[in-house]
PDB file of N, CA and C in Angstrom:
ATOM      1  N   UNK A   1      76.320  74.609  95.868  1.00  0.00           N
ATOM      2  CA  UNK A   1      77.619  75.202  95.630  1.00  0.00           C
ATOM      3  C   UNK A   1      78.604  74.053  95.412  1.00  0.00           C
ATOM      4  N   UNK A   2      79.744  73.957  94.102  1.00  0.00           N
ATOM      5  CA  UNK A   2      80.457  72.933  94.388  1.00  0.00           C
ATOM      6  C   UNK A   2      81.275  73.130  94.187  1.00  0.00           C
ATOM      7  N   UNK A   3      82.855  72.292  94.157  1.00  0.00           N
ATOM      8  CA  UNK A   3      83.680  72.644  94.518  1.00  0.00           C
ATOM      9  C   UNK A   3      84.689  73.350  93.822  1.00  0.00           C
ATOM     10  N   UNK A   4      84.132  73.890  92.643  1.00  0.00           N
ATOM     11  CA  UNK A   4      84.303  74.720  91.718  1.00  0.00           C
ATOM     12  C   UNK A   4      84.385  76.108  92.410  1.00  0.00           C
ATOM     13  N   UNK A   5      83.116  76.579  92.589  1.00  0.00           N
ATOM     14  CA  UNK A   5      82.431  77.728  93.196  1.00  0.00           C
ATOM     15  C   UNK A   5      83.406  78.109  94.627  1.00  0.00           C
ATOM     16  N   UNK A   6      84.001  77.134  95.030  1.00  0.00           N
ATOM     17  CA  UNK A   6      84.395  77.593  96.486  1.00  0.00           C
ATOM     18  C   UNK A   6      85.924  77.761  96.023  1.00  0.00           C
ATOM     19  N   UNK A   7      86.731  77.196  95.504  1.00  0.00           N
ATOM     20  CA  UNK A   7      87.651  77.094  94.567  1.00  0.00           C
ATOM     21  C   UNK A   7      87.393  78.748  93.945  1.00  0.00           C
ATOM     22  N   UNK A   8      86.685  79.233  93.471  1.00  0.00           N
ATOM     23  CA  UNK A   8      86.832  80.163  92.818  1.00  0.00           C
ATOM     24  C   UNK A   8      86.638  81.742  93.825  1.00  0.00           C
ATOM     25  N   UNK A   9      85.863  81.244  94.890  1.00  0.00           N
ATOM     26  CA  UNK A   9      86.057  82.352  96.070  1.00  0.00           C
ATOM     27  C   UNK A   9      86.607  82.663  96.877  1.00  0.00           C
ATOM     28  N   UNK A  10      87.721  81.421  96.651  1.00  0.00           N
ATOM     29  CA  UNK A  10      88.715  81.073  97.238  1.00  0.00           C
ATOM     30  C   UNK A  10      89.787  81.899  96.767  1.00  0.00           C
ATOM     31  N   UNK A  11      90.105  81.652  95.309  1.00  0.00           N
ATOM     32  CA  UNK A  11      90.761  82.769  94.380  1.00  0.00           C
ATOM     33  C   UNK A  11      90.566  84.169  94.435  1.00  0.00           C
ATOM     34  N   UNK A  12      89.379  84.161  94.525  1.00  0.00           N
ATOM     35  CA  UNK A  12      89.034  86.091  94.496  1.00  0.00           C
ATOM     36  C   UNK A  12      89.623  86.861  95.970  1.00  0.00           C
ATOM     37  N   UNK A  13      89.399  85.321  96.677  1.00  0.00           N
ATOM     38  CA  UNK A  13      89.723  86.306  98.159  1.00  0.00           C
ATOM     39  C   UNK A  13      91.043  86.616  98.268  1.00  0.00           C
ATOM     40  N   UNK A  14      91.739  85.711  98.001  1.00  0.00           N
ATOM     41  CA  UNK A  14      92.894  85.431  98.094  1.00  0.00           C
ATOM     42  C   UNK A  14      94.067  86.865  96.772  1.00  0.00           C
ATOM     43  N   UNK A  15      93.024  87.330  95.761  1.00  0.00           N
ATOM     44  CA  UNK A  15      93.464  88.205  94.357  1.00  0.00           C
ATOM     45  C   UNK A  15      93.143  89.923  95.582  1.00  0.00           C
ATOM     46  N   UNK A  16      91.772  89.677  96.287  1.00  0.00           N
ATOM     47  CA  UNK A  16      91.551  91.092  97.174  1.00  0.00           C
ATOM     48  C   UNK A  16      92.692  90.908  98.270  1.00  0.00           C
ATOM     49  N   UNK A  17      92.519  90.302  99.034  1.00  0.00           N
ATOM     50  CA  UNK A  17      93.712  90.088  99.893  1.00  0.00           C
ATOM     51  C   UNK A  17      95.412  91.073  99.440  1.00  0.00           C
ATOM     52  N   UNK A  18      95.603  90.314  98.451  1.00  0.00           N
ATOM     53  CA  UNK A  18      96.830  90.692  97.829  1.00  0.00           C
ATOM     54  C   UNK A  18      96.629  92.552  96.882  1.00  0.00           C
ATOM     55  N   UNK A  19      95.646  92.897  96.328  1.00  0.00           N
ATOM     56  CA  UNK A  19      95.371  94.233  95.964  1.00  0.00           C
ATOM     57  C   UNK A  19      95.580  95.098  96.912  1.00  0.00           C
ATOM     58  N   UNK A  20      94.827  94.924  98.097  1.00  0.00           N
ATOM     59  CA  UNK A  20      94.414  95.287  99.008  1.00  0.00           C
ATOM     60  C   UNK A  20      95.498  95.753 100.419  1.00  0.00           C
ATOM     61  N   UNK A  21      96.370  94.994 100.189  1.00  0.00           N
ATOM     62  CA  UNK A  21      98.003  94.688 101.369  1.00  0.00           C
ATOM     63  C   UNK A  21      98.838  95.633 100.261  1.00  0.00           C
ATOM     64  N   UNK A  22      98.584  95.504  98.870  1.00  0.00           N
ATOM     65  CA  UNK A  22      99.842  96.324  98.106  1.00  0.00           C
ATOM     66  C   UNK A  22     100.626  97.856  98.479  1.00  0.00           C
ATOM     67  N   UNK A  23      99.175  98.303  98.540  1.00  0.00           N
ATOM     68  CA  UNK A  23      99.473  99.806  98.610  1.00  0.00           C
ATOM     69  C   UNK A  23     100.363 100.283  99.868  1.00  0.00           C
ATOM     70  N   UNK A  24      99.768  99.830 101.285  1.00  0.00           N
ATOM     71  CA  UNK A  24     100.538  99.973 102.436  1.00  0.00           C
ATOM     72  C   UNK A  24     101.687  99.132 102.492  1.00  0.00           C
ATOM     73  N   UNK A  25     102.040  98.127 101.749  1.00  0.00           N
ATOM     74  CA  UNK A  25     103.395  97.767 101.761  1.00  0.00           C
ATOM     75  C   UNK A  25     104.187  98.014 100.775  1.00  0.00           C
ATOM     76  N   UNK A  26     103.975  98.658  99.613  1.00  0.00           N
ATOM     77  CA  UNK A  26     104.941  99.706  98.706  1.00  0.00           C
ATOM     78  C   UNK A  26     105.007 100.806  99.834  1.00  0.00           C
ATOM     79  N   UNK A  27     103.953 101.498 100.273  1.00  0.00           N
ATOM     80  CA  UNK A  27     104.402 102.830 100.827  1.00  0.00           C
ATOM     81  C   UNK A  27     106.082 102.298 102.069  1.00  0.00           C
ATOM     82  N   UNK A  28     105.822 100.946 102.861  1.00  0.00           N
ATOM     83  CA  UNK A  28     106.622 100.920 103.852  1.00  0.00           C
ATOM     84  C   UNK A  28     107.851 100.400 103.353  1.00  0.00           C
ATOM     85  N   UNK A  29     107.530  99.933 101.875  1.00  0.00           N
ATOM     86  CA  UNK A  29     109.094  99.292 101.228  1.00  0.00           C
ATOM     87  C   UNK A  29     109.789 100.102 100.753  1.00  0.00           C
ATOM     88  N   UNK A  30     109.140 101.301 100.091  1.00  0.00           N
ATOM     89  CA  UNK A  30     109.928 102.709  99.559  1.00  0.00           C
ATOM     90  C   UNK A  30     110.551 103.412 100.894  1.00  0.00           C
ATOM     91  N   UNK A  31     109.392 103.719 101.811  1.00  0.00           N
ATOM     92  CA  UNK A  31     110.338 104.728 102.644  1.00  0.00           C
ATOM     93  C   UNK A  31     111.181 103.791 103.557  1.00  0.00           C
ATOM     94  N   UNK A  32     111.138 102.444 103.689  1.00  0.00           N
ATOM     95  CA  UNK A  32     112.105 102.037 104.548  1.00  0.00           C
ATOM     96  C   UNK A  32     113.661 101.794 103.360  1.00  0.00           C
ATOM     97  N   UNK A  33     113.854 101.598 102.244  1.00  0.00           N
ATOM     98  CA  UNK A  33     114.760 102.123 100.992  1.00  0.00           C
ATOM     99  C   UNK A  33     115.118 103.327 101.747  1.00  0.00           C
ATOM    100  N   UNK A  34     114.290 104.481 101.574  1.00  0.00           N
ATOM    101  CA  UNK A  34     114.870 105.734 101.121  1.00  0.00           C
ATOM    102  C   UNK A  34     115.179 105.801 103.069  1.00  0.00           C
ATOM    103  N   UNK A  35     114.930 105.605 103.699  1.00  0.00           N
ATOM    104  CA  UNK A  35     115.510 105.664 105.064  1.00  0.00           C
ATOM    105  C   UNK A  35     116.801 104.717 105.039  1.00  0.00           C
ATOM    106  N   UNK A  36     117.005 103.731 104.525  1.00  0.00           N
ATOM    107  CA  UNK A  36     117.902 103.022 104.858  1.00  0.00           C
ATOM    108  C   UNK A  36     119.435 103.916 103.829  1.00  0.00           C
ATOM    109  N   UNK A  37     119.184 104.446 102.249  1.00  0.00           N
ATOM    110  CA  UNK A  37     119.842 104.757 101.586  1.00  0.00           C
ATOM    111  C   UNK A  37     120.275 106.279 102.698  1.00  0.00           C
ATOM    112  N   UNK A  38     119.059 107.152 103.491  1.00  0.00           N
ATOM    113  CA  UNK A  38     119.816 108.025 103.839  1.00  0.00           C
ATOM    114  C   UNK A  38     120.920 107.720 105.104  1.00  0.00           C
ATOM    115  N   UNK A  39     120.240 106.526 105.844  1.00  0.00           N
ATOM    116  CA  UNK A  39     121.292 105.917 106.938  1.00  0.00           C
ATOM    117  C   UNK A  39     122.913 105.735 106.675  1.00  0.00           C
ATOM    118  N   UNK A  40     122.805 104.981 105.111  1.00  0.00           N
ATOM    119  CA  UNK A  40     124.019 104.628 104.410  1.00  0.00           C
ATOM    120  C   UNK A  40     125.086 106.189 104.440  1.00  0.00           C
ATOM    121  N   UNK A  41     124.129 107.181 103.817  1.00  0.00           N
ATOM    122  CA  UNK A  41     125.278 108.330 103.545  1.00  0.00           C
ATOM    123  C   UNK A  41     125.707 109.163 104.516  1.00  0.00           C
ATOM    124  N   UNK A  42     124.687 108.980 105.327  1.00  0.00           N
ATOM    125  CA  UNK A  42     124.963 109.850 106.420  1.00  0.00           C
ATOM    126  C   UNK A  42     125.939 108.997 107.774  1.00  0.00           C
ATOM    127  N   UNK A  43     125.799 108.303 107.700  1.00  0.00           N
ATOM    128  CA  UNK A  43     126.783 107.114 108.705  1.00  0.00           C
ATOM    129  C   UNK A  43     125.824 107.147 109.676  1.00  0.00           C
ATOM    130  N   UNK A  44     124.727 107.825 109.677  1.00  0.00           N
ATOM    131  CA  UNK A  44     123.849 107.776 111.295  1.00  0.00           C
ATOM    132  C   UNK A  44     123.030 106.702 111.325  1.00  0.00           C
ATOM    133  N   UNK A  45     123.549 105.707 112.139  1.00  0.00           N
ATOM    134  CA  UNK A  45     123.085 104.574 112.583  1.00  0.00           C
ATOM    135  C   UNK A  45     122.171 104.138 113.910  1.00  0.00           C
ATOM    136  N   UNK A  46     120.871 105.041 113.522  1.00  0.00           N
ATOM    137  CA  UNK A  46     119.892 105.262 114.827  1.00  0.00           C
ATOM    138  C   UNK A  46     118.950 104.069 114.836  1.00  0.00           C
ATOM    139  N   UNK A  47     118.962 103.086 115.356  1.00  0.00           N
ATOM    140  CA  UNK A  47     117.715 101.845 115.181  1.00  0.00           C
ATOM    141  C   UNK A  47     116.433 102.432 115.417  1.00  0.00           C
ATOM    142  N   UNK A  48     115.775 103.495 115.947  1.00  0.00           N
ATOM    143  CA  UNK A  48     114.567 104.016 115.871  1.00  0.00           C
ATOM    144  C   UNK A  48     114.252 104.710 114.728  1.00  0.00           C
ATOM    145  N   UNK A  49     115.227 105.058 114.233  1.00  0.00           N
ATOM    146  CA  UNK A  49     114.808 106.161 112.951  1.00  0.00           C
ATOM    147  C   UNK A  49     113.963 105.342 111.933  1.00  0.00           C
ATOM    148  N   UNK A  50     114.479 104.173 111.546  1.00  0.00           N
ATOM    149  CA  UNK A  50     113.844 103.272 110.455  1.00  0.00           C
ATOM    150  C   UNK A  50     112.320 103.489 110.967  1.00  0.00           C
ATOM    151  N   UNK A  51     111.623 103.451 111.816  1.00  0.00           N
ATOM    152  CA  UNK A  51     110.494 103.091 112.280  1.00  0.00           C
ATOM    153  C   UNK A  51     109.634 104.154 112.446  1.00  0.00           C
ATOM    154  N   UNK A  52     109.662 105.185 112.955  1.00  0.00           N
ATOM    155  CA  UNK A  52     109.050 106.397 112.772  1.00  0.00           C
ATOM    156  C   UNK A  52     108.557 106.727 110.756  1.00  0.00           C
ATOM    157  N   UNK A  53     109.348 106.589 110.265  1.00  0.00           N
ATOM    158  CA  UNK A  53     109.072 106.718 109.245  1.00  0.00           C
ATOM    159  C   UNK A  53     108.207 106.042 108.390  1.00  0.00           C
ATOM    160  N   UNK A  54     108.826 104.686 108.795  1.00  0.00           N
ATOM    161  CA  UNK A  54     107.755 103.749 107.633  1.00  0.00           C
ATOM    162  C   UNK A  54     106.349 103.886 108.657  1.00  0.00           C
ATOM    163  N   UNK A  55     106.274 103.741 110.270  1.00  0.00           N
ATOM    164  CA  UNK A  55     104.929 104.230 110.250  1.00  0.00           C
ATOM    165  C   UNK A  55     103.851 105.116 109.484  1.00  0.00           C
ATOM    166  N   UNK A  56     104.580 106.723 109.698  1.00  0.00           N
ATOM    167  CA  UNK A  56     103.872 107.492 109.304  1.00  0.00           C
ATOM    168  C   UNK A  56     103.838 107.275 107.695  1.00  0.00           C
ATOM    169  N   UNK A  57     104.750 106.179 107.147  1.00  0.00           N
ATOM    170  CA  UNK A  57     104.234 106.153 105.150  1.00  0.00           C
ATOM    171  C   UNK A  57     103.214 105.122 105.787  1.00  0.00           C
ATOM    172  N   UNK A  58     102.923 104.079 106.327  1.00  0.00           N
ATOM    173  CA  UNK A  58     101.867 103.103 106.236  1.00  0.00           C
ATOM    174  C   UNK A  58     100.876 103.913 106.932  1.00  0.00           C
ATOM    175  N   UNK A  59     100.700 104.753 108.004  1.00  0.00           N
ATOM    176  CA  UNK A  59      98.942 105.574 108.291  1.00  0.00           C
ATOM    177  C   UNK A  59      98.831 106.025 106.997  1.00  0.00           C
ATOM    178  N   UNK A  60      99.762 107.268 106.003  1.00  0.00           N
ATOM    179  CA  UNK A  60      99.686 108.083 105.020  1.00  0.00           C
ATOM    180  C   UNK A  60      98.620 106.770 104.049  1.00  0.00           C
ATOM    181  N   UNK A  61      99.499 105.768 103.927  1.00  0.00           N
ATOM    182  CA  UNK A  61      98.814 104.721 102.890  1.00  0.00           C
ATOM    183  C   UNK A  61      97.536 104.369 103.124  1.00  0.00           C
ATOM    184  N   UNK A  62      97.097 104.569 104.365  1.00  0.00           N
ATOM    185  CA  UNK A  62      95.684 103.958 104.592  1.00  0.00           C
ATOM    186  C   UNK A  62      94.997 105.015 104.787  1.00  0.00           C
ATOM    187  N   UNK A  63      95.641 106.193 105.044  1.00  0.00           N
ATOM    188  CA  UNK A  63      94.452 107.471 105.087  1.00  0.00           C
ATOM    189  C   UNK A  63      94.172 107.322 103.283  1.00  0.00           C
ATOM    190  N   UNK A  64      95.189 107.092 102.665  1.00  0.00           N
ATOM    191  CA  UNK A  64      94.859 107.946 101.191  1.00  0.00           C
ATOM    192  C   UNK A  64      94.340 106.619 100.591  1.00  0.00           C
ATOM    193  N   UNK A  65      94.453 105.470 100.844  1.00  0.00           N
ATOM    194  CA  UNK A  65      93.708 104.165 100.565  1.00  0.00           C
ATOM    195  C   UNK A  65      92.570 103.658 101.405  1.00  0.00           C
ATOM    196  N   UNK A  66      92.302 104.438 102.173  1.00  0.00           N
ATOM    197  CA  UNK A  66      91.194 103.332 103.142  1.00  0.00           C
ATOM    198  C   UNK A  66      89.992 103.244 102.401  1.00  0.00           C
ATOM    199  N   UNK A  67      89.032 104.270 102.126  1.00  0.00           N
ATOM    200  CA  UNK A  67      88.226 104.089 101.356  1.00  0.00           C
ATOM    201  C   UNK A  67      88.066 103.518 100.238  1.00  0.00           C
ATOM    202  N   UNK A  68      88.572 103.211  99.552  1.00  0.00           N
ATOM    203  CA  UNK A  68      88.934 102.848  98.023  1.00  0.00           C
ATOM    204  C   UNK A  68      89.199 101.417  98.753  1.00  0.00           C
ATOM    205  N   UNK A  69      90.114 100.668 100.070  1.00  0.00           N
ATOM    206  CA  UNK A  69      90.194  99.546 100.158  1.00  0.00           C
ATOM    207  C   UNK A  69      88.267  99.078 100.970  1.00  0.00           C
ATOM    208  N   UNK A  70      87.917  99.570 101.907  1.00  0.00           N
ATOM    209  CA  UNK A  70      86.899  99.838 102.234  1.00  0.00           C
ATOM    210  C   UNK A  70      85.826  99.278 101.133  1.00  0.00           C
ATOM    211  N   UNK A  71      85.496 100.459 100.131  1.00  0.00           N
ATOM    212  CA  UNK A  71      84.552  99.417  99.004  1.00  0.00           C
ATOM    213  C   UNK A  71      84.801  98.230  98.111  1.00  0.00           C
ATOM    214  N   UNK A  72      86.226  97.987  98.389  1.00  0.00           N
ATOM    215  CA  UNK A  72      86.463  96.727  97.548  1.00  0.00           C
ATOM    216  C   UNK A  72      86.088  95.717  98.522  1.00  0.00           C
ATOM    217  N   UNK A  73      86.453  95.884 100.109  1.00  0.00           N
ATOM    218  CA  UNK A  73      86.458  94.786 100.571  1.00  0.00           C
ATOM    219  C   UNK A  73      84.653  94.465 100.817  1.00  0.00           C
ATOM    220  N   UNK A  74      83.780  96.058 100.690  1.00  0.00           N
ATOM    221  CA  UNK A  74      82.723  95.594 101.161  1.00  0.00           C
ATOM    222  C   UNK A  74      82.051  95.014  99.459  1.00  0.00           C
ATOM    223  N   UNK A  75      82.285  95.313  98.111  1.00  0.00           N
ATOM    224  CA  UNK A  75      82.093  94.737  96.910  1.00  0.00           C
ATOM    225  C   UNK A  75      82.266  93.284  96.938  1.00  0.00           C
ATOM    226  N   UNK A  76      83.728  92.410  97.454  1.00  0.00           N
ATOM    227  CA  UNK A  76      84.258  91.222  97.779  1.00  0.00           C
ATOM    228  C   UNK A  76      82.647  90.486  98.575  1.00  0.00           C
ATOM    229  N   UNK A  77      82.643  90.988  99.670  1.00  0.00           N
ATOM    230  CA  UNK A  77      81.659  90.159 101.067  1.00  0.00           C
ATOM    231  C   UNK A  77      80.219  90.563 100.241  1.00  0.00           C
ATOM    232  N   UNK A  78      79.600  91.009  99.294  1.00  0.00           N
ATOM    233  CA  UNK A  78      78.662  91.498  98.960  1.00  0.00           C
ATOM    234  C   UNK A  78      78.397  90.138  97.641  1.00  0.00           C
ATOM    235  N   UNK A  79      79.447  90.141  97.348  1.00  0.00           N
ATOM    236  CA  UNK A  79      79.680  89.264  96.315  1.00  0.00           C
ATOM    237  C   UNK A  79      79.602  87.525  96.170  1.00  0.00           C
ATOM    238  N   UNK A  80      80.289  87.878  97.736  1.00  0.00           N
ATOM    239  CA  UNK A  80      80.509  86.919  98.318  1.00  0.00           C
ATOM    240  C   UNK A  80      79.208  86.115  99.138  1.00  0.00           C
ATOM    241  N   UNK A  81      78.409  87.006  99.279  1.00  0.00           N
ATOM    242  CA  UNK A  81      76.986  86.692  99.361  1.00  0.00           C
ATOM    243  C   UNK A  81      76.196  85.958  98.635  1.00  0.00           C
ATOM    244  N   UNK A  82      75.978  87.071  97.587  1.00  0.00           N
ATOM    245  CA  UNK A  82      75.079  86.659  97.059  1.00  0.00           C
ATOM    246  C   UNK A  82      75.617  85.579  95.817  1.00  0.00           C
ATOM    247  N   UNK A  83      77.017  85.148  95.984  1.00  0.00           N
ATOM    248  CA  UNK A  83      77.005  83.429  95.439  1.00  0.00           C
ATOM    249  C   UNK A  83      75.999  82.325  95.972  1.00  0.00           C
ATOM    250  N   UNK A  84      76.913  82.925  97.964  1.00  0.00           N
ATOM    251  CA  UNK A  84      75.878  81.749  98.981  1.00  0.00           C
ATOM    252  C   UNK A  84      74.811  81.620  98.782  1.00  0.00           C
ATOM    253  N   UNK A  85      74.066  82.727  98.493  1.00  0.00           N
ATOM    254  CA  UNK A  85      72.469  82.463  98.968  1.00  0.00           C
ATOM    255  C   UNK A  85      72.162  81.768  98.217  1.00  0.00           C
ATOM    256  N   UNK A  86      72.165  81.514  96.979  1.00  0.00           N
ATOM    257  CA  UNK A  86      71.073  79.824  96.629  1.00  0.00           C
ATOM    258  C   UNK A  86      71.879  78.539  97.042  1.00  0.00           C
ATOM    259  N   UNK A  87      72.644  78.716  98.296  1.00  0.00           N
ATOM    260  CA  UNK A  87      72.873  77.636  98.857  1.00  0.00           C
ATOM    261  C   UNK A  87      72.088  77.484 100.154  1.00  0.00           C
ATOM    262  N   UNK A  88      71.911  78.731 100.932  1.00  0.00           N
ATOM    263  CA  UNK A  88      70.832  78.690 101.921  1.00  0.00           C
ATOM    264  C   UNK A  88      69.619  78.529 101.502  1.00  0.00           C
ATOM    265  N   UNK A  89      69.370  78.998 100.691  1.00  0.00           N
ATOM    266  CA  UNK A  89      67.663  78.391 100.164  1.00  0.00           C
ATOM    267  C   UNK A  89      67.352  77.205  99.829  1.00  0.00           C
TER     268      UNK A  89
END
């Protein structure tokens, strides 16, 4: 393996990594927006409210993404394998 090869799995991990974080942090950047825009109009200035919400958008994001992140990450380590192995042999 040289230092090309590690360099380049280095990249991929680093491209899943970032795919992979997107989805649950759009879901918590929108609803913490649309919580903060309703804070603005309404004058109600509750410091817990922000938080209840973007929770339940980040579980929502990983119920409706887990699987779909799930086979990428197990595609990634699968991949990620079978580069190594003609280095263990």
């Amino acid at each position: 393996m040289t230092e090309r090869d590690v360099m380049e799995i280095g990249r991929q991990m680093l491209f899943v990594t970032l795919k992979l974080s997107l989805p649950v942090l759009l879901f918590g950047l929108v609803t913490g927006v649309a919580v903060s825009l309703f804070q603005a109009v309404t004058q109600i200035q509750e410091f817990t409210l922000t938080f209840v919400p973007k929770l339940l958008a980040i579980v929502t994001a990983l119920a409706i993404f887990g699987p779909w992140m799930i086979s990428t990450m197990t595609q990634f380590f699968i991949n990620t394998y079978h580069h190594m192995s003609p280095v263990t042999h």
